[in-house]
Protein backbone atom coordinates (compact mmCIF):
# COMPACT_ATOMS: atom_id res chain seq x y z
CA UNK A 1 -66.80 -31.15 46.18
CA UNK A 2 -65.81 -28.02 48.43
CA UNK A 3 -63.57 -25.61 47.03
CA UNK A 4 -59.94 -25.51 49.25
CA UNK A 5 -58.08 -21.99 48.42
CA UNK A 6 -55.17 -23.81 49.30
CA UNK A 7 -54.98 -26.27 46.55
CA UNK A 8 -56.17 -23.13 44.27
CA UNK A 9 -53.77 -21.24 45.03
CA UNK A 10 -50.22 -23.14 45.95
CA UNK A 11 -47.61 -22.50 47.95
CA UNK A 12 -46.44 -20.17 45.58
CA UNK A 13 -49.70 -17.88 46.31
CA UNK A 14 -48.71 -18.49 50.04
CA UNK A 15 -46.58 -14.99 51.56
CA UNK A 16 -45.03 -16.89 54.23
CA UNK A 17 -43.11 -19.28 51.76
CA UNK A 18 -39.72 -17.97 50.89
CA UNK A 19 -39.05 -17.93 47.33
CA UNK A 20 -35.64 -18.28 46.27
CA UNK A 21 -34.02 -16.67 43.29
CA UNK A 22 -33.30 -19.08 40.31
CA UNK A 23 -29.55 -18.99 39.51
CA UNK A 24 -30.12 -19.80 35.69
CA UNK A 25 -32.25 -16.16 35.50
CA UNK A 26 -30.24 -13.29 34.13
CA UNK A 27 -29.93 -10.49 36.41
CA UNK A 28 -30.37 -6.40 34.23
CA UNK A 29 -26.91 -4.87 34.87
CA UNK A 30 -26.76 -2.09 37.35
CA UNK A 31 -27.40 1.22 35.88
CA UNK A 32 -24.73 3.67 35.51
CA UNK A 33 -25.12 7.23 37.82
CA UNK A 34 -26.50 10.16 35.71
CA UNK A 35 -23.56 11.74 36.36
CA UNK A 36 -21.25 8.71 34.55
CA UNK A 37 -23.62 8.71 31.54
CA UNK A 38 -21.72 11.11 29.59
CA UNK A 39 -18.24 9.65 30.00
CA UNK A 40 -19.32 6.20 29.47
CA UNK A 41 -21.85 7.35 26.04
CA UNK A 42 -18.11 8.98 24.80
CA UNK A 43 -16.66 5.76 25.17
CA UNK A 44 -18.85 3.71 23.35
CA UNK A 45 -19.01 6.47 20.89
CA UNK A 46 -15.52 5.75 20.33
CA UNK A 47 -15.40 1.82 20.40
CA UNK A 48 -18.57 2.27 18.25
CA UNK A 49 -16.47 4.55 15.60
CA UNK A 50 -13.63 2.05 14.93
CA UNK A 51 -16.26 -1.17 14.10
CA UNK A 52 -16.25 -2.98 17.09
CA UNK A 53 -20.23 -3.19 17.57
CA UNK A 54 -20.50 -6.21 20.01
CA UNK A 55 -17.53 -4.77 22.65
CA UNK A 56 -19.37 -1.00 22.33
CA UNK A 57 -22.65 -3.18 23.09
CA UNK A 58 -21.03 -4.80 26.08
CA UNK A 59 -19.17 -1.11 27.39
CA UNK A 60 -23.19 0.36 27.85
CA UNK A 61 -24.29 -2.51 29.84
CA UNK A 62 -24.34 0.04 32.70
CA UNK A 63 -26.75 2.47 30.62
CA UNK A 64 -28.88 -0.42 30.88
CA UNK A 65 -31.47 -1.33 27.63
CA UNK A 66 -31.08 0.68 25.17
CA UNK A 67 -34.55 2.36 24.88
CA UNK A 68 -33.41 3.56 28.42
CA UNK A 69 -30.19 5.69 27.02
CA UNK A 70 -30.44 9.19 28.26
CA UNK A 71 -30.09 12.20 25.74
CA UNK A 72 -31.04 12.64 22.64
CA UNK A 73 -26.72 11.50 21.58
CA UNK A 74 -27.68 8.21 23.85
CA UNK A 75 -31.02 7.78 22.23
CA UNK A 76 -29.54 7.79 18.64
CA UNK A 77 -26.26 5.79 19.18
CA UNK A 78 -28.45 3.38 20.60
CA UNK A 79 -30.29 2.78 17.98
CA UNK A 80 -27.24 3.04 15.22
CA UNK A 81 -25.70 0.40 17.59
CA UNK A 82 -29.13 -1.67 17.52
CA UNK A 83 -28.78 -1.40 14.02
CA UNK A 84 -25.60 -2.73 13.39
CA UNK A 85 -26.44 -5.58 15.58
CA UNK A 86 -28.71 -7.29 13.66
CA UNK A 87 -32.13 -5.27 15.12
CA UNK A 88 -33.22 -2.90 12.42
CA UNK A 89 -36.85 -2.89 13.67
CA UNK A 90 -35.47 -1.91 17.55
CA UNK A 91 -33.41 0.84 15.69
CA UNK A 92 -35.95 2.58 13.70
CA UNK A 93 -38.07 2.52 16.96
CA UNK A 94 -35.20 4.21 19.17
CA UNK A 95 -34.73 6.81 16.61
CA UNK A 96 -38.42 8.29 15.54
CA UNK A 97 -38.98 8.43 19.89
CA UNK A 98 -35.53 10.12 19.84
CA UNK A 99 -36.99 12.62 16.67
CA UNK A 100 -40.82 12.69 19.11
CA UNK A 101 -38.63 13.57 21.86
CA UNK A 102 -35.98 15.76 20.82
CA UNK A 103 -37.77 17.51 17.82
CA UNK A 104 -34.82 20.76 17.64
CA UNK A 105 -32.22 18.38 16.91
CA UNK A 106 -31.00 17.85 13.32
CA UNK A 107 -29.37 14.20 13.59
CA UNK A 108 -32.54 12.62 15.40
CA UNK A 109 -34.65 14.65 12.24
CA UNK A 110 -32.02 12.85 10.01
CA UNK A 111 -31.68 9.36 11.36
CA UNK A 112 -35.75 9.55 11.97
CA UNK A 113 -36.26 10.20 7.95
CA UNK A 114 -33.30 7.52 6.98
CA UNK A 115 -35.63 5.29 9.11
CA UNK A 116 -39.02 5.85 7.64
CA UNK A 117 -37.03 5.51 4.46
CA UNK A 118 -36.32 2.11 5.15
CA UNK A 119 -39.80 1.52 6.04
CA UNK A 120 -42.21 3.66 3.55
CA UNK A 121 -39.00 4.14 0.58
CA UNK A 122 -38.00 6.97 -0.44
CA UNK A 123 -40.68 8.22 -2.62
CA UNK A 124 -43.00 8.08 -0.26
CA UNK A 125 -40.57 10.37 2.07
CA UNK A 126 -39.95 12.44 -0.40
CA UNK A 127 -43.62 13.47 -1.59
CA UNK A 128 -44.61 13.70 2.44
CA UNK A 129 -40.82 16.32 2.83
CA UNK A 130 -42.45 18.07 -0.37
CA UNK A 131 -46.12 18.35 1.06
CA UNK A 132 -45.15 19.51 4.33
CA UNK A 133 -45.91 16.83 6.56
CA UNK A 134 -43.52 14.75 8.68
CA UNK A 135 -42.41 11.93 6.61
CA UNK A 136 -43.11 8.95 8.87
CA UNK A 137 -42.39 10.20 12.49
């Protein structure tokens, strides 16, 4: 039987069909300008401060994900705010990259050790802070 690319490959393979956009597909939020970030971080800061996780969550949709938060203050409310939503794993991520990235600052240092706490105990911390060596980052 002779091989027929074609059939291989579908119409989908073919450039000159159009493919239309499926409506049920969620679309990423636009991305707020660079120079919007810091206003916008402030108030999510704030909605973030008085409890109200899920609206502060909703405010940043224009930061985008929340790996993609810019500054080392984006980079760590991001992942307190991961946190508090229910993904502990996504938060201890965000903040040992914000402690790799940002290795002067003393709140990514702290929230980096509070989350290799979580995952090695503190012990373990401990005797790494006492020998010298990071403690999980």
């Amino acid at each position: 039987m002779a091989h027929d690319p074609s059939f291989a490959e579908g119409p989908a393979a073919d450039p000159a069909v159009e493919r239309t956009p499926d409506p049920g597909r969620l679309t990423p939020p636009p991305v707020a300008p660079p120079d919007e970030a810091p206003a916008l971080l402030d108030a999510v800061r704030e909605t973030y401060e008085r409890g109200l996780y899920l609206q502060a969550f909703r405010a940043a949709a224009p930061l985008g994900p929340l790996a993609g938060w810019p500054g080392v203050e984006g980079q760590l409310l991001a992942g307190r705010l991961a946190y508090q939503l229910g993904a502990p794993a996504l938060a201890a991520r965000l903040h040992l990259r914000a402690r790799r990235r940002h290795p002067a600052s003393g709140e990514a240092w702290l929230w980096a050790h509070r989350a290799a706490i979580g995952r090695l105990g503190p012990y373990a911390v401990g005797a790494r802070l006492r020998a010298g060596g990071p403690a999980g980052t």
